[in-house]
Protein backbone atom coordinates (compact mmCIF):
# COMPACT_ATOMS: atom_id res chain seq x y z
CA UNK A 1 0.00 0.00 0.00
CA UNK A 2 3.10 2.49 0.99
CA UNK A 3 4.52 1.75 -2.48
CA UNK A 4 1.02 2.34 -4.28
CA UNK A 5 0.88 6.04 -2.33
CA UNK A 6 4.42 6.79 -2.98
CA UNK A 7 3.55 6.18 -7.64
CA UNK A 8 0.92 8.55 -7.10
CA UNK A 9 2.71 11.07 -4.78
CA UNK A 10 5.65 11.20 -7.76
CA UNK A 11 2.99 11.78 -10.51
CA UNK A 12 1.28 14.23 -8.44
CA UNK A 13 5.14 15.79 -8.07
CA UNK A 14 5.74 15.74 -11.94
CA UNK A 15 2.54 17.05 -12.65
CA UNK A 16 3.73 20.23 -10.16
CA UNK A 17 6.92 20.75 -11.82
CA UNK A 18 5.15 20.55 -15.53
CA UNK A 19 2.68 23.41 -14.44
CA UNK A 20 5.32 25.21 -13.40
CA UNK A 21 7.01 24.13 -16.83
CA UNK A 22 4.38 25.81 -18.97
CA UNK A 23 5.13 28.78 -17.11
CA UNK A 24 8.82 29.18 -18.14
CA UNK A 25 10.11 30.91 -21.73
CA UNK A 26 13.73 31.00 -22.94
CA UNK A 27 15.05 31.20 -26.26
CA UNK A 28 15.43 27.84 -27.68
CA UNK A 29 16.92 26.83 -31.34
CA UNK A 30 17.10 29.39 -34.20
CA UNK A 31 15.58 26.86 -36.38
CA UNK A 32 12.79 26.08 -35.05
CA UNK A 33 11.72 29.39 -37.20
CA UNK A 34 11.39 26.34 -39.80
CA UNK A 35 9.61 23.06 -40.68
CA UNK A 36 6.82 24.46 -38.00
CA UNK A 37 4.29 21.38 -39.43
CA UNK A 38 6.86 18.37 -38.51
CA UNK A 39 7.01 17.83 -35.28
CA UNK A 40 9.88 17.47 -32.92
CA UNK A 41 8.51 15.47 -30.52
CA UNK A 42 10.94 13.13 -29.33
CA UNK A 43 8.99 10.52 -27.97
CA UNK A 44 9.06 9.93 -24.28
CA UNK A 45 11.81 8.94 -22.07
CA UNK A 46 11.87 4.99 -23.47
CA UNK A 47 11.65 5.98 -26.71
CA UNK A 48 13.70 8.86 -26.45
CA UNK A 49 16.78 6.78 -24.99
CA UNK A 50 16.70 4.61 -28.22
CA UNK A 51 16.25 7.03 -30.57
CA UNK A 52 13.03 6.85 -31.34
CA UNK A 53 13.14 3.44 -33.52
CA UNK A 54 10.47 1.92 -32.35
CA UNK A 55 8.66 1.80 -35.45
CA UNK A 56 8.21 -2.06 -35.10
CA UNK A 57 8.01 -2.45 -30.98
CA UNK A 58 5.61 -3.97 -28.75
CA UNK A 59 5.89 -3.76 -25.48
CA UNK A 60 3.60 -5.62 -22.41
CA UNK A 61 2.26 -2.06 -20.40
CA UNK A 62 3.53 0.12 -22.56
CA UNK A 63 1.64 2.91 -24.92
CA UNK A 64 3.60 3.30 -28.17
CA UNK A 65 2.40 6.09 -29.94
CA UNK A 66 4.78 5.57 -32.85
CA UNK A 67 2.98 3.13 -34.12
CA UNK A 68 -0.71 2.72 -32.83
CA UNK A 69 -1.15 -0.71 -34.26
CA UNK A 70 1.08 -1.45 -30.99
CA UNK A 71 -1.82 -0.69 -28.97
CA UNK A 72 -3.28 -4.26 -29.35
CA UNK A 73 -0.20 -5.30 -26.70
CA UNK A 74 -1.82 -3.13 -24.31
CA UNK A 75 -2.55 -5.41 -21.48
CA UNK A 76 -2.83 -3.19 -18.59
CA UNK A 77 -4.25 0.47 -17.68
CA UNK A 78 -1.38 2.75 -18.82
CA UNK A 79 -0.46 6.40 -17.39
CA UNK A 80 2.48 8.13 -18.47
CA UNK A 81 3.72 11.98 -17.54
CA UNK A 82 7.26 13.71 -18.58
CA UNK A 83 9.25 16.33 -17.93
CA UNK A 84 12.13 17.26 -20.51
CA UNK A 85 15.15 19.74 -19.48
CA UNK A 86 16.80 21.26 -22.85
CA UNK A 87 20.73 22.51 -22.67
CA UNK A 88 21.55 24.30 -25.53
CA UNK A 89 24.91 25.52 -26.75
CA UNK A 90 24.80 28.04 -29.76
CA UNK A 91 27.90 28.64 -31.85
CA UNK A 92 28.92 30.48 -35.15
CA UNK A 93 32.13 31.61 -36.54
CA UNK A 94 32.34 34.79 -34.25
CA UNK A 95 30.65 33.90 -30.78
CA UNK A 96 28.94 31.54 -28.86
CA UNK A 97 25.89 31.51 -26.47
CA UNK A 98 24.26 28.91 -24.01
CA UNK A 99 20.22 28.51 -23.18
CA UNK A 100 18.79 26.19 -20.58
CA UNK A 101 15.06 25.45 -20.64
CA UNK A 102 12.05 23.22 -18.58
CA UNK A 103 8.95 21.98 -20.51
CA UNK A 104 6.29 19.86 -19.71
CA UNK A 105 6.65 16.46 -22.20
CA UNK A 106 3.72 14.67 -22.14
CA UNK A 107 0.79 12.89 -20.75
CA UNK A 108 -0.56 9.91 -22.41
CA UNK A 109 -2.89 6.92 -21.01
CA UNK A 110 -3.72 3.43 -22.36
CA UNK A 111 -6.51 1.18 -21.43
CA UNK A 112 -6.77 -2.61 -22.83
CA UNK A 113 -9.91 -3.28 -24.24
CA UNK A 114 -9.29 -7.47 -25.08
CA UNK A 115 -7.15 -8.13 -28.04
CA UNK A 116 -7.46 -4.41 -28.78
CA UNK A 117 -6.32 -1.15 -27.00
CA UNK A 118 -7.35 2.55 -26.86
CA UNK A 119 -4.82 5.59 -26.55
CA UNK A 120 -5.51 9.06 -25.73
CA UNK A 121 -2.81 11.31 -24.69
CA UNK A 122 -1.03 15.12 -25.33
CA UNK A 123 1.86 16.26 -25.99
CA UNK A 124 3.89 19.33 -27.53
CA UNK A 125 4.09 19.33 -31.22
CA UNK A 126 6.47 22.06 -32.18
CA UNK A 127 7.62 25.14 -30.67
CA UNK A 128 8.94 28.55 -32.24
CA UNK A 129 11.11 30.17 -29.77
CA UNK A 130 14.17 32.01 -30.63
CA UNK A 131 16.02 35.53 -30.98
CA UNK A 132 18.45 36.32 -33.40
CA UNK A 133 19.90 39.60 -34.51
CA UNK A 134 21.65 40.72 -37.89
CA UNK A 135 23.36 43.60 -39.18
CA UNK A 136 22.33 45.56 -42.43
CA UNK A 137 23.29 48.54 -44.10
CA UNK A 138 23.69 52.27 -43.04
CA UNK A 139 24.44 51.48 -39.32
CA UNK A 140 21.12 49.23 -38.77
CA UNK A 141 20.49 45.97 -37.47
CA UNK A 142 17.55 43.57 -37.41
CA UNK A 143 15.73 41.64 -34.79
CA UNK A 144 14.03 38.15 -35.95
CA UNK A 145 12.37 36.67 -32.88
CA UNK A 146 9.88 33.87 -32.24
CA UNK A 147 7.07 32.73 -29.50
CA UNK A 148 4.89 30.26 -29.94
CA UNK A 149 4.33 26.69 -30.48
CA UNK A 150 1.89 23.85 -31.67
CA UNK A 151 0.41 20.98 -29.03
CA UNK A 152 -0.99 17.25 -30.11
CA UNK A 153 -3.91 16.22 -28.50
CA UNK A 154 -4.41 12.53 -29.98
CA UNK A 155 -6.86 9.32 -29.98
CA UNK A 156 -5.98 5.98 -31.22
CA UNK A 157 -7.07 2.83 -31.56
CA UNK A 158 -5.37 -0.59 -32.02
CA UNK A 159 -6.66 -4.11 -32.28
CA UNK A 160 -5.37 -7.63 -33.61
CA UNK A 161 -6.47 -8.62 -36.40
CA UNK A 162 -5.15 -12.23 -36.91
CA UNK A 163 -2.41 -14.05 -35.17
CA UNK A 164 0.51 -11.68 -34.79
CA UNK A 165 -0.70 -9.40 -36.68
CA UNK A 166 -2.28 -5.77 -36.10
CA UNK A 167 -3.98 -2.36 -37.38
CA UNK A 168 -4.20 0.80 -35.70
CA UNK A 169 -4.87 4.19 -36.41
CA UNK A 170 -4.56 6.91 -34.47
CA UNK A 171 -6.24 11.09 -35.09
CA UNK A 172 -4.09 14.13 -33.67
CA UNK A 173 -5.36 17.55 -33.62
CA UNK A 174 -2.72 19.82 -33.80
CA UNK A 175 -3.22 23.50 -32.84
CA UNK A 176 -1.48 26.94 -31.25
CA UNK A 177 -0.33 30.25 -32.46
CA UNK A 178 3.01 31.07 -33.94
CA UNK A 179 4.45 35.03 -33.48
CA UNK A 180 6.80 36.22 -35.60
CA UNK A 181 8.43 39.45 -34.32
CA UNK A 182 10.74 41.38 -37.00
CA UNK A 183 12.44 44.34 -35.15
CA UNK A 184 14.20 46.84 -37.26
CA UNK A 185 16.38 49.42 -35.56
CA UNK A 186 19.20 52.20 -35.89
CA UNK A 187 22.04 53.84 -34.47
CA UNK A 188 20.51 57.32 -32.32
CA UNK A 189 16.97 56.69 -33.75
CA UNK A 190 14.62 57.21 -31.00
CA UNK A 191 11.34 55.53 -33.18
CA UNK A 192 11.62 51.96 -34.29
CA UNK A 193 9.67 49.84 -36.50
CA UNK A 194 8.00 46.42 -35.87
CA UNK A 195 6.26 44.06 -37.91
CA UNK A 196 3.73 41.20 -36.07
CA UNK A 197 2.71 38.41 -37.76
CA UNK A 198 0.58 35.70 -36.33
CA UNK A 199 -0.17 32.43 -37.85
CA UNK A 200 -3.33 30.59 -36.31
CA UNK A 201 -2.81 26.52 -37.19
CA UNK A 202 -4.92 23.92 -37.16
CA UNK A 203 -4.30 20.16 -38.59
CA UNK A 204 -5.58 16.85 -38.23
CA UNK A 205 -2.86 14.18 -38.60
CA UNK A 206 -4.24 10.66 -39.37
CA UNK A 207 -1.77 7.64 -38.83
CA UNK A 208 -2.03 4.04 -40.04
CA UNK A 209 0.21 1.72 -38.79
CA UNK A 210 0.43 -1.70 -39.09
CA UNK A 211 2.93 -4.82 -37.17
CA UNK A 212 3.32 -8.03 -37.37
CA UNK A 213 5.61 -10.73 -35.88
CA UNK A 214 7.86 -13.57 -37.19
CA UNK A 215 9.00 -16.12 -35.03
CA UNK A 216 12.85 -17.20 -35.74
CA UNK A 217 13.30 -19.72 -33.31
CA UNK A 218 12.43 -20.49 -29.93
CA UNK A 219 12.46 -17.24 -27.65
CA UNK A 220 13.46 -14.99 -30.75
CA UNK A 221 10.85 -12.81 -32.86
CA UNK A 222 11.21 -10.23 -36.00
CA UNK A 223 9.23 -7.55 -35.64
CA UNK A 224 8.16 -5.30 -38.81
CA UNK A 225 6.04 -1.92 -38.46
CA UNK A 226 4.91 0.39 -41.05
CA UNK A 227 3.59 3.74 -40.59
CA UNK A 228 1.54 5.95 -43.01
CA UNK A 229 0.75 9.94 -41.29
CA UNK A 230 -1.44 11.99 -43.47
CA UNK A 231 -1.28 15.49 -42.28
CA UNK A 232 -3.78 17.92 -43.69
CA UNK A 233 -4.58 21.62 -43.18
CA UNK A 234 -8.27 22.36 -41.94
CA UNK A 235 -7.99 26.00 -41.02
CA UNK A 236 -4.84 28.55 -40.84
CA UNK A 237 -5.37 32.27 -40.05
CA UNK A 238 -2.45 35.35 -40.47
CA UNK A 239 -2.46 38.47 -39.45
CA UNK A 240 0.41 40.99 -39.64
CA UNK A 241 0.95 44.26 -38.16
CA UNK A 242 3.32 46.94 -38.97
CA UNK A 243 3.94 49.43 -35.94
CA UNK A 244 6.42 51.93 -34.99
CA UNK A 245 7.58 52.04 -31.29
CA UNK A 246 10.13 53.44 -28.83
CA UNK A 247 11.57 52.07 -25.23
CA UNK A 248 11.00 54.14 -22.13
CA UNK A 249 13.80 54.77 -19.50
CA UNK A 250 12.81 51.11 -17.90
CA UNK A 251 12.84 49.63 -21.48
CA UNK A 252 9.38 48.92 -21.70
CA UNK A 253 8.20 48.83 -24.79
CA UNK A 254 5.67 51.40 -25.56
CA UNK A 255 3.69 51.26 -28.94
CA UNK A 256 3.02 54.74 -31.08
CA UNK A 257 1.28 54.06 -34.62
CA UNK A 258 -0.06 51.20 -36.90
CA UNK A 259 0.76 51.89 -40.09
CA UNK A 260 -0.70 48.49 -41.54
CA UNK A 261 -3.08 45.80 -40.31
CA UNK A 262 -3.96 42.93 -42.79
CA UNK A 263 -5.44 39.44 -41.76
CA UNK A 264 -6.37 36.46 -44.26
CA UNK A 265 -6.86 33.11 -44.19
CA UNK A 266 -4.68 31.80 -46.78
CA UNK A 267 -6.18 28.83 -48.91
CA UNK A 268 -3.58 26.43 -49.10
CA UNK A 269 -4.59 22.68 -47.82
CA UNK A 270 -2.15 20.19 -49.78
CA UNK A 271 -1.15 17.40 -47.63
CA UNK A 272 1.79 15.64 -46.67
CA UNK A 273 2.49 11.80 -46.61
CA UNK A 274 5.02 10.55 -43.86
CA UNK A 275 6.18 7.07 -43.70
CA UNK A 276 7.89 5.00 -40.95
CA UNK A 277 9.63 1.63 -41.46
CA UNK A 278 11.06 -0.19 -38.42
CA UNK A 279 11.85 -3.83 -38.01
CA UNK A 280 13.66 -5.20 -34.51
CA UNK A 281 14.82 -8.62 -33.16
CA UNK A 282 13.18 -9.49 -29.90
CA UNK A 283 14.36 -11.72 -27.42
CA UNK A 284 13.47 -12.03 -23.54
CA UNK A 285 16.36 -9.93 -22.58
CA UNK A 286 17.25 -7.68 -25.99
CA UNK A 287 14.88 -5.36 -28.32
CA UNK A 288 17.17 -4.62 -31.01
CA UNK A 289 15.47 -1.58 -33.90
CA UNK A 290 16.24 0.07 -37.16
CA UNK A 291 13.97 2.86 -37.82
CA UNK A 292 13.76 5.06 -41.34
CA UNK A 293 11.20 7.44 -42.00
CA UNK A 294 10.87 9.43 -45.01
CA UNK A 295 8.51 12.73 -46.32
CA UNK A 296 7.86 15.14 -48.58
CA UNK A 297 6.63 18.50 -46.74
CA UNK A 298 7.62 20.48 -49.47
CA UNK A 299 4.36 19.95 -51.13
CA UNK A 300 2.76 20.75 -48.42
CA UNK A 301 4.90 23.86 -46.99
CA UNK A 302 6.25 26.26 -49.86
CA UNK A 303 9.19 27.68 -47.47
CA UNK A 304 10.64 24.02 -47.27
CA UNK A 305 12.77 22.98 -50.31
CA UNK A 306 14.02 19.38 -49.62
CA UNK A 307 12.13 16.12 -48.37
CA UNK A 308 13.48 15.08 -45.23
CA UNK A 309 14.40 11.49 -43.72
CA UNK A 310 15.82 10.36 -40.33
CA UNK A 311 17.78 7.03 -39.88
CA UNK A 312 17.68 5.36 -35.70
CA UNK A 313 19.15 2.61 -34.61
CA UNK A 314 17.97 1.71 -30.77
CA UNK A 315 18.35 -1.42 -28.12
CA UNK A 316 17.00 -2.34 -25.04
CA UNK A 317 18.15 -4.69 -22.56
CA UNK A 318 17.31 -6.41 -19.03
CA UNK A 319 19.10 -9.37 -17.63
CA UNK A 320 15.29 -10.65 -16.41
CA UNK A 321 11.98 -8.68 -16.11
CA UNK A 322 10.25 -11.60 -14.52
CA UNK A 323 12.65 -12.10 -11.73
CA UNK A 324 11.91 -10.61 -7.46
CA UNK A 325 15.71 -9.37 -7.56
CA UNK A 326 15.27 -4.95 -8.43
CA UNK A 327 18.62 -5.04 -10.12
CA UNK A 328 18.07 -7.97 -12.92
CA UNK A 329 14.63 -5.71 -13.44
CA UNK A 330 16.13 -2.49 -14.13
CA UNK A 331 16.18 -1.82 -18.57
CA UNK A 332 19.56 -0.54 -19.92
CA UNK A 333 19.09 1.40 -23.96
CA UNK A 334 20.88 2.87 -26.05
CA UNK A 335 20.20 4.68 -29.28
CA UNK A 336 22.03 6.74 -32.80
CA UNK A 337 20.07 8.39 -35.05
CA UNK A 338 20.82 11.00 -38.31
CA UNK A 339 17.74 13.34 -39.31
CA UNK A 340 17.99 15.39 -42.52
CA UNK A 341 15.99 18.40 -42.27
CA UNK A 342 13.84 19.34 -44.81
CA UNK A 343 14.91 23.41 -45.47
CA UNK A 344 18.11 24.56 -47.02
CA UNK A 345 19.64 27.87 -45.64
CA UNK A 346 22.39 29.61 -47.76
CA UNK A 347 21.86 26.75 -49.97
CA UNK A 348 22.92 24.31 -47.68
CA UNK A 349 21.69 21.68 -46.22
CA UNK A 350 21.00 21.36 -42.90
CA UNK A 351 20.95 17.78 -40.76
CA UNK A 352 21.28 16.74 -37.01
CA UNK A 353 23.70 13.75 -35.54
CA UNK A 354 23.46 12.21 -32.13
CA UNK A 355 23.16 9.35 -29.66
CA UNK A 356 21.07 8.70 -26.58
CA UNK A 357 20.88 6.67 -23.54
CA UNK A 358 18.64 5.74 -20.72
CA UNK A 359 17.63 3.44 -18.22
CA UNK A 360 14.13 1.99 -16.53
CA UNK A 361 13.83 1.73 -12.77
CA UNK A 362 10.91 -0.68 -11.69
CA UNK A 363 9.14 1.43 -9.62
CA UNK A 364 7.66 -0.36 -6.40
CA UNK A 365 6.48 -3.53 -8.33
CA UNK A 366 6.51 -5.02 -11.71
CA UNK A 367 4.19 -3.01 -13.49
CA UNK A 368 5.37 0.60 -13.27
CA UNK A 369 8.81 2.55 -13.72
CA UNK A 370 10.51 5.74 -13.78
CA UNK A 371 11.75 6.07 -17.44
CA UNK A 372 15.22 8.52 -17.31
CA UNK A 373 16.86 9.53 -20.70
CA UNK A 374 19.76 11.70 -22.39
CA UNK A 375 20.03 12.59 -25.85
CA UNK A 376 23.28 14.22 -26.78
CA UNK A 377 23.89 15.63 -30.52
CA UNK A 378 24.00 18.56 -32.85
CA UNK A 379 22.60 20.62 -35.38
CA UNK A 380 23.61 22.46 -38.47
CA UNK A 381 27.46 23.96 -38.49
CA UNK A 382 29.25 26.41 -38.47
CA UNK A 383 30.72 28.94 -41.94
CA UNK A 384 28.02 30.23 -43.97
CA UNK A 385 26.57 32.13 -42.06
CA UNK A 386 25.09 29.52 -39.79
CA UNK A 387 24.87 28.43 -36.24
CA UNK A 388 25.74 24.66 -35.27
CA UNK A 389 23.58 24.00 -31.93
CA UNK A 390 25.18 21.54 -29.25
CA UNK A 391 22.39 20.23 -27.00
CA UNK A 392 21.59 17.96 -24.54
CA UNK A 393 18.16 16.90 -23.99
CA UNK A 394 16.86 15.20 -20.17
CA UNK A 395 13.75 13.52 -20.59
CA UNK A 396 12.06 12.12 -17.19
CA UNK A 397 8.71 10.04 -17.14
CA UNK A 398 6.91 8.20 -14.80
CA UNK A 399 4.78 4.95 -15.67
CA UNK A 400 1.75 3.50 -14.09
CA UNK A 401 -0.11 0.51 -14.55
CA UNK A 402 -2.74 -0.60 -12.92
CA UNK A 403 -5.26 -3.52 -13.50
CA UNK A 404 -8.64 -1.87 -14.42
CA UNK A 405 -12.00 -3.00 -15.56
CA UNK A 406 -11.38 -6.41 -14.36
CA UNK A 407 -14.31 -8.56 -13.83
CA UNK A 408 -14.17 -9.81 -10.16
CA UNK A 409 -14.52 -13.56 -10.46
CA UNK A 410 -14.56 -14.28 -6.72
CA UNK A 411 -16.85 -12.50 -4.18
């Protein structure tokens, strides 16, 4: 009963430090001004740690929202909660700067429903925080910054179809506000000019995915997933404002006139296919997965000039799960991954290279855990006129299972 009191008393404490999460703004990466409809939601901290190829895994109490034909393995009541902490280390050829920043992660909960499962969950999508400043002509200089970002609110649904073999879909309704702030000032000029521009976005992602499960041999499977995301545009509303403005001796900022207003809803609703191929070797102490994903958001996103792909390669070990000794319980993984991004800046191309590692602490009993991961890596480079971003990403979750909706057979 004390260890039952003391899972909820550490969700309860998660759910505290994610309110007070929400509450906290920093500038994050530069280029998140970019690819705004792909998410960069790492998964949470078991995925995360493996680097997020887990296309093709199943996993006994666990909600997989990778790939919601997974959710046919869900065999107990499932509640998740995160908490990420982001260190960031920007560099170009001239200086270097370093951000540190809390977010909440995600929630997410899983309920068996026979051979099938239902998942409902939310997370952040994409974010759009930044500041960056450039020079220009005749002693002025220019002020791009960002505030924003997009949340996931999802439903899914996964059943078995035949022996070893599943379908599941899930629906995410992505939504939130993106600011764009474009400052322009100059040298001993007390007026300066500002132009707003909001972007309202809403978008239903649907996602197929599909599993199914070889046996090799006794105690060894091959696992094979396939994912299919549709992601469409249902409404998207921009406005822009063009202001001048001046800062008072506290440097407030203190608005004078609006020399242009305009707001439109612009008419573009192309969609954009994504798809996810994973396959893994499964064993009672190893999960072994390759993971490539592949899309086109060009044709969906005008400002985005390439398609885009990510390669992961992730594993997961523990010496027995089924055993009463804590240490032989406790999950070891490890992860690489290589993500080509799909914009081009100065004409060049601009990918991200890293590895990740976590661990899984059974957490009173054998159904829940405290999930712990790092992802280390880095983003575009340095020359050109570009920044290469060094970052470190901590990714804490706590999972619950419970058995729910159980018949009593005995009075």
């Amino acid at each position: 009963m004390l260890i039952r009191y003391m899972k909820y008393y550490l969700m309860v404490c998660i759910l505290i430090l994610c309110e007070y999460a929400t509450g906290q703004s920093s500038e994050l990466s530069p280029y998140s001004k970019y690819n705004l409809t792909n998410s960069n939601y790492r998964g949470d901290a078991l995925i995360s740690s493996m680097s997020g190829a887990v296309t093709s895994m199943k996993k006994n109490g666990y909600v997989n929202i990778f790939n919601p034909a997974s959710y046919s393995s869900i065999n107990l009541t499932s509640k998740s909660i995160g908490l990420s902490a982001n260190f960031l280390e920007l560099k170009n050829s001239a200086a270097a700067s370093s951000i540190n920043s809390v977010n909440f992660a995600e929630a997410i909960i899983g309920i068996p429903t026979g051979n099938s499962g239902i998942a409902i969950g939310i997370y952040p999508y994409n974010k759009s925080i930044y500041m960056v400043e450039t020079k220009m002509e005749n002693e002025r200089w220019r002020r791009y910054k960002g505030e924003g970002g997009l949340n996931s609110a999802f439903i899914g649904y996964g059943m078995e179809i035949f022996k070893n073999f599943s379908l599941g879909i899930n629906i995410d309704y992505i939504f939130g506000d993106i600011y764009e702030l474009i400052y322009v000032f100059k040298k001993n000029v007390y007026i300066n000019s500002k132009l707003s521009k909001k972007n309202t976005l809403n978008m239903i992602n649907l996602k197929i995915g599909a599993l199914y499960s070889f046996k090799l041999n006794e105690g060894t499977d091959l696992n094979i997933g396939v994912v299919f995301t549709s992601k469409n545009s249902t409404y998207r509303y921009k406005e822009e404002v063009l202001s001048s403005f001046f800062y008072n001796s506290s440097g407030e900022e203190i608005a004078l006139d609006t020399a242009y207003n305009n707001s439109s809803t612009p008419k573009n609703k192309l969609s954009q296919i994504d798809i996810n191929f994973g396959a893994s070797i499964n064993t009672d102490k190893w999960y072994l997965g390759l993971d490539y994903k592949w899309g086109n958001p060009k044709r969906y996103d005008a400002s985005l000039q390439n398609n885009f792909y990510s390669i992961s390669l992730g594993a997961n070990y523990v010496y027995n799960n089924r055993s009463n000794n804590y240490t032989d319980r406790i999950e070891y993984r490890f992860g690489l991954y290589h993500k080509q991004l799909p914009f081009l800046l100065n004409t060049k191309d601009i990918s991200s290279i890293g590895m990740s590692a976590g661990i899984g602490l059974p957490l009173g009993d054998k159904l829940s855990s405290i999930n712990i991961s790092l992802d280390l890596g880095q983003l575009g480079q340095t020359g050109d006129k570009l920044i290469k971003e060094n970052y470190l990403n901590l990714h804490i979750s706590i999972l619950l299972n419970d058995i729910w909706f159980i018949k009593r057979m005995i009075d």
